[in-house]
C-alpha atoms as a PDB file:
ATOM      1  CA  UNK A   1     -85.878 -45.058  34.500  1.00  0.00           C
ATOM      2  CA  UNK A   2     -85.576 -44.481  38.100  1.00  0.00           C
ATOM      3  CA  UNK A   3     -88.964 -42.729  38.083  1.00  0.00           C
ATOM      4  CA  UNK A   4     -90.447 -45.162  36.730  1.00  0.00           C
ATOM      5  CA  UNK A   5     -88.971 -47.597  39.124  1.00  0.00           C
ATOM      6  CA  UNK A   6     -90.187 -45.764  42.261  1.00  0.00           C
ATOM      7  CA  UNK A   7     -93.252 -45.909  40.496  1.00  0.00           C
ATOM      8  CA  UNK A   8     -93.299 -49.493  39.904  1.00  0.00           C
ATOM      9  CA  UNK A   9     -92.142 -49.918  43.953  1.00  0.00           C
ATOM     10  CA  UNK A  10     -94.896 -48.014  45.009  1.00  0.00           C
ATOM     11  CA  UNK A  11     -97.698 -48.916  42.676  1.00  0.00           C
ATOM     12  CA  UNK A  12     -97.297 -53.019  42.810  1.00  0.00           C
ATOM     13  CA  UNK A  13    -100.063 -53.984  45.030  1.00  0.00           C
ATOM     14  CA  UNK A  14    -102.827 -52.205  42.632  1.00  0.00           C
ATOM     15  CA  UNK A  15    -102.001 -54.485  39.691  1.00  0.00           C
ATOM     16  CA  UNK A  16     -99.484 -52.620  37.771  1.00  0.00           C
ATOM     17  CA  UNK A  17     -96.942 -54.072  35.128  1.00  0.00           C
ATOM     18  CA  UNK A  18     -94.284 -51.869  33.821  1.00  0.00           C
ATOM     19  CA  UNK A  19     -92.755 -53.089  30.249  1.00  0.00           C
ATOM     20  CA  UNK A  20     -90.512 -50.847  29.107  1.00  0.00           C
ATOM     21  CA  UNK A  21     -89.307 -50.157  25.615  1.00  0.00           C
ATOM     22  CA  UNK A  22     -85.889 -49.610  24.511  1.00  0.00           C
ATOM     23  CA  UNK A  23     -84.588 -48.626  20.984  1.00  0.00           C
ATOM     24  CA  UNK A  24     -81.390 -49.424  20.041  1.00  0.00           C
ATOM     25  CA  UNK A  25     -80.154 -50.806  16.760  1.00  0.00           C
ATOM     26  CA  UNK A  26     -76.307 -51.727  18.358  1.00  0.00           C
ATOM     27  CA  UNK A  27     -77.844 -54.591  20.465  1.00  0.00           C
ATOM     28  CA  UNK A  28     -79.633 -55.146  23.905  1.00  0.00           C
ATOM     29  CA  UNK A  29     -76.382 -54.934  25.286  1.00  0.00           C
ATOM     30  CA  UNK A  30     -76.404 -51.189  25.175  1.00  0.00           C
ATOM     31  CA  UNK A  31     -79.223 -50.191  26.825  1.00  0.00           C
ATOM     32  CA  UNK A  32     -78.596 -52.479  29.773  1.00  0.00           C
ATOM     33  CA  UNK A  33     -76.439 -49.984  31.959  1.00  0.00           C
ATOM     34  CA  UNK A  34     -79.050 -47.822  32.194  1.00  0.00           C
ATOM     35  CA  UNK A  35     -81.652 -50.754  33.221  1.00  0.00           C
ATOM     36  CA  UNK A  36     -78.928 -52.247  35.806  1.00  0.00           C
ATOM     37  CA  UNK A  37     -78.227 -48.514  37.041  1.00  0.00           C
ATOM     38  CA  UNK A  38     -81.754 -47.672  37.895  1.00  0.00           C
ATOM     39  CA  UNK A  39     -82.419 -51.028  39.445  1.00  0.00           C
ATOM     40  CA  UNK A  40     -85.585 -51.732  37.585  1.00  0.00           C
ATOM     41  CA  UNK A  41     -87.520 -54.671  38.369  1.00  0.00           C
ATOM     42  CA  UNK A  42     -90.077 -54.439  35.412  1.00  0.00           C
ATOM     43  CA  UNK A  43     -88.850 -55.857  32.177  1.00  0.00           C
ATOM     44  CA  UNK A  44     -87.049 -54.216  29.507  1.00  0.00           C
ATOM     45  CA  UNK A  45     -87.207 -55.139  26.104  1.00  0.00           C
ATOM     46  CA  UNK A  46     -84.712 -54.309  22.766  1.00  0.00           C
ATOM     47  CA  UNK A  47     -87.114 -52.949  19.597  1.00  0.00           C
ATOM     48  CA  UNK A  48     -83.396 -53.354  17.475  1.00  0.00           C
ATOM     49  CA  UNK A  49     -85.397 -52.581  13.949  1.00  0.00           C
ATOM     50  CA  UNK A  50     -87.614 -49.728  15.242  1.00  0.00           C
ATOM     51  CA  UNK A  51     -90.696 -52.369  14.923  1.00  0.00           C
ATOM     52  CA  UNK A  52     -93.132 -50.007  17.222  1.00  0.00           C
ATOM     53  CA  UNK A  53     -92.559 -46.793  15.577  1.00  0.00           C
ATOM     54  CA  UNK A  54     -93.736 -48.355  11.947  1.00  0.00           C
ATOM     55  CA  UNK A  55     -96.772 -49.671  13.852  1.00  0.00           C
ATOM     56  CA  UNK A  56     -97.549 -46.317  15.990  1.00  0.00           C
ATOM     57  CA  UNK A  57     -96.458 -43.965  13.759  1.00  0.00           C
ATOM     58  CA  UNK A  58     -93.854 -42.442  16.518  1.00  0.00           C
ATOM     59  CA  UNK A  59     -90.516 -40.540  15.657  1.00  0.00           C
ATOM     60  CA  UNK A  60     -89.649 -39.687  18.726  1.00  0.00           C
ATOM     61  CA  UNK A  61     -89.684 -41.118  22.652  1.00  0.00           C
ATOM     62  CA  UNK A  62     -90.445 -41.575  25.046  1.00  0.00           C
ATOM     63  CA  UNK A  63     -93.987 -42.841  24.760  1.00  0.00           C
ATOM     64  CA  UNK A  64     -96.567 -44.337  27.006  1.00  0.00           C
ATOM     65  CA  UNK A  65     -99.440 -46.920  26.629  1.00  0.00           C
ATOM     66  CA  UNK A  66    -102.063 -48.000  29.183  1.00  0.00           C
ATOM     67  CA  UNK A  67    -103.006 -51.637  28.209  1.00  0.00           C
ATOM     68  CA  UNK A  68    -105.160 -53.955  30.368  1.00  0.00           C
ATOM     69  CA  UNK A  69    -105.369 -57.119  31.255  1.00  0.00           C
ATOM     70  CA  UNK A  70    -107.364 -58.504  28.519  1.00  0.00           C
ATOM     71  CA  UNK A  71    -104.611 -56.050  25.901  1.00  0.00           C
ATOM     72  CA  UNK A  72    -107.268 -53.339  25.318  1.00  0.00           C
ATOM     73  CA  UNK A  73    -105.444 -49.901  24.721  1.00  0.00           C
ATOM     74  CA  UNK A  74    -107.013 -47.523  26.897  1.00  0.00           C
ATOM     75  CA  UNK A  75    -104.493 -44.904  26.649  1.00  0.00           C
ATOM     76  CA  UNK A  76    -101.711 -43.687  24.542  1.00  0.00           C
ATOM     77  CA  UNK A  77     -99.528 -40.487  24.560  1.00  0.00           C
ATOM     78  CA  UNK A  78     -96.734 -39.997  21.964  1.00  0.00           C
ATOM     79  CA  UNK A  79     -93.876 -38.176  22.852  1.00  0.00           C
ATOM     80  CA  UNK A  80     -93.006 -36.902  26.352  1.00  0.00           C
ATOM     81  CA  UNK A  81     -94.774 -39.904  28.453  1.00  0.00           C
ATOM     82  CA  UNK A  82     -92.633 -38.844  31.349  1.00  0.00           C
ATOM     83  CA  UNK A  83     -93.465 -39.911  35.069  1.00  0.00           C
ATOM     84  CA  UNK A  84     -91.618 -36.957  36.488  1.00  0.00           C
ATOM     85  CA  UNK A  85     -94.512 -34.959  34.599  1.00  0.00           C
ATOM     86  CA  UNK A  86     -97.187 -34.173  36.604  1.00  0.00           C
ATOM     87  CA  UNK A  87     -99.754 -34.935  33.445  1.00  0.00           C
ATOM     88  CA  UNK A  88     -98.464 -38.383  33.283  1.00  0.00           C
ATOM     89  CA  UNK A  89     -98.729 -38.786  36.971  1.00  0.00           C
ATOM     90  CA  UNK A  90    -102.320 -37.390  36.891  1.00  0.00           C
ATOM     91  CA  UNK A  91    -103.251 -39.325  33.940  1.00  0.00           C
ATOM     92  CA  UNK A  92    -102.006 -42.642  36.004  1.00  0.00           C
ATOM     93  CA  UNK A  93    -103.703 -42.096  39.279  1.00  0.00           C
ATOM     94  CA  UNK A  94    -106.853 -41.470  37.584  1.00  0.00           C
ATOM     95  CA  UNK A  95    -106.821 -44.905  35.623  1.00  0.00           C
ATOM     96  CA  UNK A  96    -105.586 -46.756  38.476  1.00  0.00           C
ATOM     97  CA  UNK A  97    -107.897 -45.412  41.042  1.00  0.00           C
ATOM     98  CA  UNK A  98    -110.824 -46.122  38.535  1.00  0.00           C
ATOM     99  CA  UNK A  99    -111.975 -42.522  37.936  1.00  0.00           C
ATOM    100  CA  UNK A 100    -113.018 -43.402  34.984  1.00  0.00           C
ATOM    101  CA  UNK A 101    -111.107 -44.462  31.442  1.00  0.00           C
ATOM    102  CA  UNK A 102    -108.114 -42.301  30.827  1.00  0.00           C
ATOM    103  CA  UNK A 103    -108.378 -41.224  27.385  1.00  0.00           C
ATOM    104  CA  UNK A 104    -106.538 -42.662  24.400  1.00  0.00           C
ATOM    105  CA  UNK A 105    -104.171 -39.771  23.445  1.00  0.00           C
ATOM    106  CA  UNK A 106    -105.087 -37.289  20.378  1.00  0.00           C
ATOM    107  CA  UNK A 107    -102.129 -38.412  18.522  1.00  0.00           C
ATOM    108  CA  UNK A 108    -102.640 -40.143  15.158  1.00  0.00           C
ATOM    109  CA  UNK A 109    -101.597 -43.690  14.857  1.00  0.00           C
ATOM    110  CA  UNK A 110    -102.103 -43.419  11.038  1.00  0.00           C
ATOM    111  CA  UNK A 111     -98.352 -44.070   9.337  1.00  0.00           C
ATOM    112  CA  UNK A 112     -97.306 -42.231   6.554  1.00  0.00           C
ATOM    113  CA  UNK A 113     -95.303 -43.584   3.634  1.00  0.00           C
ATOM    114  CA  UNK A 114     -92.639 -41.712   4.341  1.00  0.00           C
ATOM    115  CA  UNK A 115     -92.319 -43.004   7.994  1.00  0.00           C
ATOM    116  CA  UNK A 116     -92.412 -46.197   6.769  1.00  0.00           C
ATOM    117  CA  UNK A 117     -90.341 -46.107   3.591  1.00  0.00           C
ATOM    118  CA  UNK A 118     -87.692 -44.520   6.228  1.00  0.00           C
ATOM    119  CA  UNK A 119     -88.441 -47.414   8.561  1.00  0.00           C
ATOM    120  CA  UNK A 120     -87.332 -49.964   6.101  1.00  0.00           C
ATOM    121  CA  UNK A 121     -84.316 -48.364   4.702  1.00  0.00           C
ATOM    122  CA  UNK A 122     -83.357 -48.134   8.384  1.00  0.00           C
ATOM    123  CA  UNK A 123     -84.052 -51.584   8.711  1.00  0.00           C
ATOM    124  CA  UNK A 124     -81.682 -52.351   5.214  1.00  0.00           C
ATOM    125  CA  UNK A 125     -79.316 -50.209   7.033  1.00  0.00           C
ATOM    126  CA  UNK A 126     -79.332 -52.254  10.284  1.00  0.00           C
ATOM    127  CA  UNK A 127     -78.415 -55.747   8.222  1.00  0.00           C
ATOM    128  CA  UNK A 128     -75.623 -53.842   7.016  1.00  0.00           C
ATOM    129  CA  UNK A 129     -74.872 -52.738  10.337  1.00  0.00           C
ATOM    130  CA  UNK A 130     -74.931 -56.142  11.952  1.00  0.00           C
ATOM    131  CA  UNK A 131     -73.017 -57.702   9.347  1.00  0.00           C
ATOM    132  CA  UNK A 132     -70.291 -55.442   9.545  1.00  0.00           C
ATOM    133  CA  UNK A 133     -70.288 -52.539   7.113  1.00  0.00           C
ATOM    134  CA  UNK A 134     -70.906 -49.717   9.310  1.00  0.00           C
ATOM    135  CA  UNK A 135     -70.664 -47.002   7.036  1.00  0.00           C
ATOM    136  CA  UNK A 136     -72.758 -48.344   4.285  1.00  0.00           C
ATOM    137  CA  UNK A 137     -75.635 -48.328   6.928  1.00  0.00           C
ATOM    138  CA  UNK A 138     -75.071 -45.358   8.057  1.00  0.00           C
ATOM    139  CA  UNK A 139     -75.537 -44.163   4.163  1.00  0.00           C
ATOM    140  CA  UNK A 140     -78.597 -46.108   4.449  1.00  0.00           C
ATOM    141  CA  UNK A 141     -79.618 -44.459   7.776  1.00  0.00           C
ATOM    142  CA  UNK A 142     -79.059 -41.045   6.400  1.00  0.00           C
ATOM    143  CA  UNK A 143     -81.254 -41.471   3.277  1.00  0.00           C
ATOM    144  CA  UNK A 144     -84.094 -43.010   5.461  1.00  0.00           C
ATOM    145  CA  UNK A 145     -83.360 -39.734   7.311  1.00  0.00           C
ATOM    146  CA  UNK A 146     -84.041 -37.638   4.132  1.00  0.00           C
ATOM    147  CA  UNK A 147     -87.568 -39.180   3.693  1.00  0.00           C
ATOM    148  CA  UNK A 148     -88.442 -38.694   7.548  1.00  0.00           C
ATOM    149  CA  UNK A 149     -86.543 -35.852   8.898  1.00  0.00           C
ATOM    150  CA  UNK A 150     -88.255 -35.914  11.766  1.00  0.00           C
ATOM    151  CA  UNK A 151     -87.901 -39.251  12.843  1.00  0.00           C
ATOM    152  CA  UNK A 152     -85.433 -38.538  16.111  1.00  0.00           C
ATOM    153  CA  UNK A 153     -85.126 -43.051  16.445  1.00  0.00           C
ATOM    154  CA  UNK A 154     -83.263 -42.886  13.106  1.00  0.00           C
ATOM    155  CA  UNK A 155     -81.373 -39.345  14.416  1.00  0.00           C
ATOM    156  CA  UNK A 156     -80.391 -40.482  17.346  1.00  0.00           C
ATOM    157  CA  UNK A 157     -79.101 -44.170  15.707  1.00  0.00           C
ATOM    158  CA  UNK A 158     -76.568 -42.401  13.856  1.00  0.00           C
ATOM    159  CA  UNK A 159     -75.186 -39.779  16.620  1.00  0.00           C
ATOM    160  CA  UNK A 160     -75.140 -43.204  18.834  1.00  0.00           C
ATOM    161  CA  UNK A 161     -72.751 -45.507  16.496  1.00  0.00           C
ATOM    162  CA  UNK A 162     -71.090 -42.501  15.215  1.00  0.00           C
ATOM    163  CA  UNK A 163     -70.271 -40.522  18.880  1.00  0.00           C
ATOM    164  CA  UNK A 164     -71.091 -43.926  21.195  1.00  0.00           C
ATOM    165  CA  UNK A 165     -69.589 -41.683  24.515  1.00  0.00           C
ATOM    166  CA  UNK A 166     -72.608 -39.269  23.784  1.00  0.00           C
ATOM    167  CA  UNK A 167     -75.581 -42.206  24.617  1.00  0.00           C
ATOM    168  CA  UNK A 168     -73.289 -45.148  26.258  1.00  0.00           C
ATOM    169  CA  UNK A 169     -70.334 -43.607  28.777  1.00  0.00           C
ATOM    170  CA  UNK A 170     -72.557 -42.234  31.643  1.00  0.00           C
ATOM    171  CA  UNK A 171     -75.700 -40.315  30.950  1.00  0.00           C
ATOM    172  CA  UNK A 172     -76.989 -39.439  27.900  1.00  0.00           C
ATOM    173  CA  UNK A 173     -75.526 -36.010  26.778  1.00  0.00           C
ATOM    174  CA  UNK A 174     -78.908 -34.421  25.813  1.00  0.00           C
ATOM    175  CA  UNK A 175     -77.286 -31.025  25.765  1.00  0.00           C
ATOM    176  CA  UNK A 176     -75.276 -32.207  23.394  1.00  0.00           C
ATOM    177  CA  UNK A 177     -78.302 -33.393  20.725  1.00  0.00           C
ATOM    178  CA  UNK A 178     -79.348 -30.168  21.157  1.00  0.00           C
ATOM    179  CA  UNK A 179     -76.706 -28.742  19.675  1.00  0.00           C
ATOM    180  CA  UNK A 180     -76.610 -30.975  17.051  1.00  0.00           C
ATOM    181  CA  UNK A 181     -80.102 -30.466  16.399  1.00  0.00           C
ATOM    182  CA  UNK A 182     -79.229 -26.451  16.187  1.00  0.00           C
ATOM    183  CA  UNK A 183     -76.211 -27.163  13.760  1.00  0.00           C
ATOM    184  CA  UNK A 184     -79.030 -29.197  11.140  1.00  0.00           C
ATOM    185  CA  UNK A 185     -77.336 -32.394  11.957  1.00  0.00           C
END
């Protein structure tokens, strides 16, 4: 986030509007250290039932969309949207200095059932969640898992309510997904 804070800083005057996207299915309450740490100044919103990921066909983040004024999509990368990249950074000088349309990304949009099927057991699993009965969702979560494997939102869900110092005490121990990730888990 702090990257794309500097960018927001430094990029204000030409127009630009960050929105940025987080997904967490504990509550908005979690992801606000890291929004308060960074500083930002853009919004932040909570996708709590994985909303964007059923409608872009993502399993993974982070994920970038140019949008303009009048909501036309005139770019889109999915997976590894990263300002400290210097593709991303290329990709946003060039639309924002008008050198023509930055191409919408490759990536297909088109949602499979599984993805979906996965998306709404997760999204039984977070009622269940919310009204109290953790491990039941997390049964739920796990067998939306099995349809999707690679859906990383759902993944990383579980590690989070089931090892909360791994995403929510400091930073977030990616080292530590890795090695889950190794172990099949």
């Amino acid at each position: 986030m702090p990257g794309w804070q500097r960018f927001s800083e430094e990029n204000r005057g030409r127009g630009v509007e960050i929105l940025s996207v987080a997904i967490d299915a504990q509550s908005s309450d979690k992801p606000r250290h890291y929004v308060e740490e960074a500083g930002t100044t853009f919004t932040t919103v909570v996708d709590q039932e994985n909303v964007l990921s059923d409608l872009y066909g993502f399993r993974a983040i982070p994920n970038g969309f140019l949008i303009d004024e009048d909501g036309i999509v005139h770019f889109s990368a999915l997976g590894g949207f990263d300002i400290r990249r210097s593709e991303t950074a290329e990709v946003l000088e060039r639309w924002l200095s008008g050198q023509g349309e930055a191409p919408v990304g490759e990536e297909s949009t088109d949602v499979d059932s599984g993805h979906s099927e996965a998306n709404a057991i997760f999204r039984e699993g977070l009622e269940l969640f919310n009204a109290g009965s953790t491990d039941e969702a997390l049964a739920r979560w796990r067998q939306g898992l099995e349809l999707d494997p690679d859906n990383y939102l759902i993944r990383k869900q579980i590690w989070a309510v089931e090892n909360p110092e791994r995403f929510y005490e400091g930073d977030v121990d990616y080292t530590w997904q890795q090695e889950q990730l190794a172990r099949g888990l």
